[in-house]
PDB file of N, CA and C in Angstrom:
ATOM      1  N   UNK A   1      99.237  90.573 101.751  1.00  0.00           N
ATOM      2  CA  UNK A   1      98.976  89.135 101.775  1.00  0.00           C
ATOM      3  C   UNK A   1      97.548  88.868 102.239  1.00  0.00           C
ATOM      4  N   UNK A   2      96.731  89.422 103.219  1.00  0.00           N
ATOM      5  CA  UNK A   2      95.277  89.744 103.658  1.00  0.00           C
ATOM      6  C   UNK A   2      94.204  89.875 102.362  1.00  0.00           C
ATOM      7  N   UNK A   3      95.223  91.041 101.813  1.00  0.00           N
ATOM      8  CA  UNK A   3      94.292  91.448 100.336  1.00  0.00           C
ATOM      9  C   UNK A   3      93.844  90.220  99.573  1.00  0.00           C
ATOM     10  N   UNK A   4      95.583  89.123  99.546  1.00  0.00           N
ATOM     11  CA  UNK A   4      95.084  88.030  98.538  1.00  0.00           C
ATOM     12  C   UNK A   4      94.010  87.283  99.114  1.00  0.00           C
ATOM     13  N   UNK A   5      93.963  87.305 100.476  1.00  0.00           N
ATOM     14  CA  UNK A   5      93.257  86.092 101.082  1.00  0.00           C
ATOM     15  C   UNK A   5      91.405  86.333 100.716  1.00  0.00           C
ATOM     16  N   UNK A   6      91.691  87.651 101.088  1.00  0.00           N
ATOM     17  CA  UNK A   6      90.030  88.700 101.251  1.00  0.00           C
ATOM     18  C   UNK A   6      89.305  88.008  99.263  1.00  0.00           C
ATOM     19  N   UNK A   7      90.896  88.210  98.736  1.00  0.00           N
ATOM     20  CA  UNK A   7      90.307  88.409  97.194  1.00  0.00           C
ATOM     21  C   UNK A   7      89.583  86.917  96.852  1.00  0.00           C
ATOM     22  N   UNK A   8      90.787  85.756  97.131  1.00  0.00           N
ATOM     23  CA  UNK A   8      90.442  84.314  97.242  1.00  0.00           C
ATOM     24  C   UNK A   8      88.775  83.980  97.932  1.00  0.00           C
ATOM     25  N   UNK A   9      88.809  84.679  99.122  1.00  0.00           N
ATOM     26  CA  UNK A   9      87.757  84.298  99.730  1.00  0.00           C
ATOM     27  C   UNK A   9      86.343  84.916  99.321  1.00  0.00           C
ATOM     28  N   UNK A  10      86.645  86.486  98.278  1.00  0.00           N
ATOM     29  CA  UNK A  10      85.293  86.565  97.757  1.00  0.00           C
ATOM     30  C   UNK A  10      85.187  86.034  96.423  1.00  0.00           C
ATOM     31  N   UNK A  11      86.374  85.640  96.079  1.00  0.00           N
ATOM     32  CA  UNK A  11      85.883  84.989  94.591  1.00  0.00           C
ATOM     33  C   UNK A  11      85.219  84.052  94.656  1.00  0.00           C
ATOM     34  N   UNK A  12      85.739  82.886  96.052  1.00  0.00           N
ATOM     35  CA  UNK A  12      85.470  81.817  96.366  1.00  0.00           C
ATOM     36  C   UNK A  12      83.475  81.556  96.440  1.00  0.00           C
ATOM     37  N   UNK A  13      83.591  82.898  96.766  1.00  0.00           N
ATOM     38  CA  UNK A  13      81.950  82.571  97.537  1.00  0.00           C
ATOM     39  C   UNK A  13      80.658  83.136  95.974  1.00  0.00           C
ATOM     40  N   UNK A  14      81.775  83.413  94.691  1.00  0.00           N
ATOM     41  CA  UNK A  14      80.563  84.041  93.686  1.00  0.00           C
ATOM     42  C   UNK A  14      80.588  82.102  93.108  1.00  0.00           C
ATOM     43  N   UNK A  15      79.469  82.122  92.455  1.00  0.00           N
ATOM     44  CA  UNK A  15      79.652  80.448  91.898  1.00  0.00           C
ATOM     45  C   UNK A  15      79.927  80.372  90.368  1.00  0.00           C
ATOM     46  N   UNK A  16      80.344  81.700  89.723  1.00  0.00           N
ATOM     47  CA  UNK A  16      80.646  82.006  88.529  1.00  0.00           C
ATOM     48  C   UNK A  16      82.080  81.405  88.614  1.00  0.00           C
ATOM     49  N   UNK A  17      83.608  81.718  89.594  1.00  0.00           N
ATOM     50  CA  UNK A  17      84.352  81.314  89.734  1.00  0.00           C
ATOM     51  C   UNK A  17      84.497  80.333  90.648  1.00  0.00           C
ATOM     52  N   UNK A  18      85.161  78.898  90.185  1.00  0.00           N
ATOM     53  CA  UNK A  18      85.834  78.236  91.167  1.00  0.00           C
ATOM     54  C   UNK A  18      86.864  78.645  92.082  1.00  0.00           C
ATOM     55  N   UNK A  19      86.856  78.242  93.757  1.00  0.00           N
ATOM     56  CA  UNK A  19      88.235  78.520  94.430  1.00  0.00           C
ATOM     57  C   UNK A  19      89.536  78.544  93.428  1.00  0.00           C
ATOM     58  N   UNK A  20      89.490  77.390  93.155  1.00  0.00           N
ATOM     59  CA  UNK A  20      90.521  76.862  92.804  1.00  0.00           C
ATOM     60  C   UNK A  20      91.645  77.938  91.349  1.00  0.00           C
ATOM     61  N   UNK A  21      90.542  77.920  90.698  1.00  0.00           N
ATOM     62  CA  UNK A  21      90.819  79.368  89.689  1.00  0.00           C
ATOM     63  C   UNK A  21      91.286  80.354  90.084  1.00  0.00           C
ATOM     64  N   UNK A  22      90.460  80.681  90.996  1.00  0.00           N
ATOM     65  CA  UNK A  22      90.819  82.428  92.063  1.00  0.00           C
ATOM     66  C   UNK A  22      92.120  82.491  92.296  1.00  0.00           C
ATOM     67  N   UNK A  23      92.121  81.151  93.088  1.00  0.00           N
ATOM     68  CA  UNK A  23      93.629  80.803  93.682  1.00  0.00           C
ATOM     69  C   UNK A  23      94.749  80.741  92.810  1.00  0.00           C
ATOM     70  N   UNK A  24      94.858  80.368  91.664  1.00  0.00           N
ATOM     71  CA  UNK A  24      95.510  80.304  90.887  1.00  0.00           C
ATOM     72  C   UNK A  24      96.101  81.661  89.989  1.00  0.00           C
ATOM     73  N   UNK A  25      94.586  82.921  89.759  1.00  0.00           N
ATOM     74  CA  UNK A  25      94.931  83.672  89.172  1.00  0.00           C
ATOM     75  C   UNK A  25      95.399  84.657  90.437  1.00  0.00           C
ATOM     76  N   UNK A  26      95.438  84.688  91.492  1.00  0.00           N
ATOM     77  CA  UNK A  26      96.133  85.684  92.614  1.00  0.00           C
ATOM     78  C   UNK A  26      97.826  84.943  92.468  1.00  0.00           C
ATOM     79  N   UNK A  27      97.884  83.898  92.440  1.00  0.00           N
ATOM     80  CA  UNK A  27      98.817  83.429  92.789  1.00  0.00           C
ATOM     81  C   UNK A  27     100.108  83.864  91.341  1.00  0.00           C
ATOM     82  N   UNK A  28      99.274  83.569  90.279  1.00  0.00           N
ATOM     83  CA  UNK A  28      99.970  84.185  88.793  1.00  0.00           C
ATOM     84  C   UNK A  28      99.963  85.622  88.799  1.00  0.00           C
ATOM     85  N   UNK A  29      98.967  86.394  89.709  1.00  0.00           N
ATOM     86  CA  UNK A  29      99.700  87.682  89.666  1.00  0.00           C
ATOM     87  C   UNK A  29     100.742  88.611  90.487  1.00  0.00           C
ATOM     88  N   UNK A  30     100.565  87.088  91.973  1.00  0.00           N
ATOM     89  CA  UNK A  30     101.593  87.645  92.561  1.00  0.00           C
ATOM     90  C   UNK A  30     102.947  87.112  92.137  1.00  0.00           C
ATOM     91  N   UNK A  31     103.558  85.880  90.977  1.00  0.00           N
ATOM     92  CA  UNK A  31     103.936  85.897  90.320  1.00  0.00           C
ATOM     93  C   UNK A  31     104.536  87.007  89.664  1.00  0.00           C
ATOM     94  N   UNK A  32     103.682  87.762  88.854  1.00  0.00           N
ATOM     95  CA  UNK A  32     104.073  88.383  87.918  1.00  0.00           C
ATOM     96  C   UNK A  32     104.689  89.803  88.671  1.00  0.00           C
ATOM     97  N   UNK A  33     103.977  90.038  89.807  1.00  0.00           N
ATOM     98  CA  UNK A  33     104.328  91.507  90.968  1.00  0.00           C
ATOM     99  C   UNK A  33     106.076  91.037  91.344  1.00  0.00           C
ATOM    100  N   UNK A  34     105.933  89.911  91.660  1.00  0.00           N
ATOM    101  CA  UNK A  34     107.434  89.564  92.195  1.00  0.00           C
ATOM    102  C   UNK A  34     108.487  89.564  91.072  1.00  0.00           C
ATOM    103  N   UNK A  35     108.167  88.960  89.762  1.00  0.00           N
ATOM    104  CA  UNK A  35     108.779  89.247  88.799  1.00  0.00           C
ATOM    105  C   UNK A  35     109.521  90.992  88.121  1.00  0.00           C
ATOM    106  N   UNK A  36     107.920  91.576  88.689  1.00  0.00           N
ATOM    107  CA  UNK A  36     108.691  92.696  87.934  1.00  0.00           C
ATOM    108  C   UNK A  36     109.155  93.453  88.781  1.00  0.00           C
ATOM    109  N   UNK A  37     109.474  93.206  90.245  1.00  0.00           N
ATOM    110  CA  UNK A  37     109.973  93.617  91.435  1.00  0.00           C
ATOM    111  C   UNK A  37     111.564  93.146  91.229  1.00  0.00           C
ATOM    112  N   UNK A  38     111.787  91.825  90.702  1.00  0.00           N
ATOM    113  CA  UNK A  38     112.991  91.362  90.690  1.00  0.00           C
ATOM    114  C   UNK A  38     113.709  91.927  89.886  1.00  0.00           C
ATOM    115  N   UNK A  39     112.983  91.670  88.537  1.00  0.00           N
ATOM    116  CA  UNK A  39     113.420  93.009  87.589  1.00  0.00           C
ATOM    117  C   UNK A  39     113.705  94.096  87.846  1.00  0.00           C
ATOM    118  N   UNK A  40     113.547  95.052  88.262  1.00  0.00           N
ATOM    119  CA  UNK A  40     113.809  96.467  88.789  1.00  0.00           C
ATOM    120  C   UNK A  40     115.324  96.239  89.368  1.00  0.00           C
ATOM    121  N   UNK A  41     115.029  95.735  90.856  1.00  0.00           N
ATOM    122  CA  UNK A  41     116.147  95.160  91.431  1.00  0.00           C
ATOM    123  C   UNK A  41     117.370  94.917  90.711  1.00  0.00           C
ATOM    124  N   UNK A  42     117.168  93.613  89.484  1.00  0.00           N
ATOM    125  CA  UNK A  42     118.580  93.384  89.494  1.00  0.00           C
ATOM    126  C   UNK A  42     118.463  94.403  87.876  1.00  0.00           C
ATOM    127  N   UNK A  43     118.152  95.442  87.776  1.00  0.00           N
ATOM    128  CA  UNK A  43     118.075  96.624  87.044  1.00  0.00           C
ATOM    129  C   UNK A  43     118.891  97.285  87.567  1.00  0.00           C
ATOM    130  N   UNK A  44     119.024  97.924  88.497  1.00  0.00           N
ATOM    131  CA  UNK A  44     119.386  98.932  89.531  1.00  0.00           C
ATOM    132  C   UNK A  44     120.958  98.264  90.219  1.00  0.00           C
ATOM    133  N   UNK A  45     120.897  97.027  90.719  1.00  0.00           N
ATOM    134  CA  UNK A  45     122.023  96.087  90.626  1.00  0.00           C
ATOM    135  C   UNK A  45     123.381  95.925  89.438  1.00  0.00           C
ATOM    136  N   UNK A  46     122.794  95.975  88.032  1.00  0.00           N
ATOM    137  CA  UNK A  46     123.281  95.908  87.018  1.00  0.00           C
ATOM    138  C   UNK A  46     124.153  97.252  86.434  1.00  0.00           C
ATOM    139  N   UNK A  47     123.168  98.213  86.916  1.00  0.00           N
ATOM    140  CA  UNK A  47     123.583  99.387  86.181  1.00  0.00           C
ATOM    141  C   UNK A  47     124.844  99.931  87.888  1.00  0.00           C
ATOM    142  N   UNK A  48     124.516  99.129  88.777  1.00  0.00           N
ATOM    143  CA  UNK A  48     125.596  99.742  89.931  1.00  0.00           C
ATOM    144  C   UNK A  48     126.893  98.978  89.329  1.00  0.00           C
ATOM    145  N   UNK A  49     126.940  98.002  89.816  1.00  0.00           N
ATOM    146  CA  UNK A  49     128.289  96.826  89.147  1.00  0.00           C
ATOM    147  C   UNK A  49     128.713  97.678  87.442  1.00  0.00           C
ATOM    148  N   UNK A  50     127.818  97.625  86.738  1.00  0.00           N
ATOM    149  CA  UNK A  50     128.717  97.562  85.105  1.00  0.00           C
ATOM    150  C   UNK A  50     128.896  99.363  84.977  1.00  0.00           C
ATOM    151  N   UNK A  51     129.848  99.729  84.678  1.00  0.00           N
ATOM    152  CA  UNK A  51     130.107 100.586  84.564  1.00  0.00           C
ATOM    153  C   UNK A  51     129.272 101.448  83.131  1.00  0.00           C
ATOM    154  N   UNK A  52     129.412 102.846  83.148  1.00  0.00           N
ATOM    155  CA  UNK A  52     128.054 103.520  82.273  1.00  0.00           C
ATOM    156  C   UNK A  52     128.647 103.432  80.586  1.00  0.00           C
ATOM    157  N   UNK A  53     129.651 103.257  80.352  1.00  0.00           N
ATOM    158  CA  UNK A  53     129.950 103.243  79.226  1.00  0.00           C
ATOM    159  C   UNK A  53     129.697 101.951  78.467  1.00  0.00           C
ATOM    160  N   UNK A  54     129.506 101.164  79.081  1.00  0.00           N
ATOM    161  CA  UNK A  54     128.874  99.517  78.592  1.00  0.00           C
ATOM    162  C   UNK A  54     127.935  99.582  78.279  1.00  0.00           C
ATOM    163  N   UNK A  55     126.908 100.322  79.027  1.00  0.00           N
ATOM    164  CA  UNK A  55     125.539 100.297  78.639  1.00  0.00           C
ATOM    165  C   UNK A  55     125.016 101.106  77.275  1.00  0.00           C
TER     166      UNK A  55
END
């Protein structure tokens, strides 16, 4: 969570990117990290519950 802040705060300071952008694209990739974290999860969830011949 430091990392995002460090990342926000040097994007913040180039004048090529707006804060506001930075912020947005950390935020869509921690998005996408949590997504494919959840995924896994209810991967591993799915294949415990349904038995192997379903799949």
């Amino acid at each position: 969570m430091i990392l995002c802040y460090m990342i926000v705060f040097h994007f913040s300071r180039t004048p090529c990117v707006p804060p506001f952008t930075a912020l947005m694209l950390v935020t869509g990739l921690g998005l996408v990290v949590f997504f494919m974290a959840w995924l896994s999860v209810a991967r591993e969830v799915w294949s415990a519950l349904v038995p192997s011949q379903w799949v």
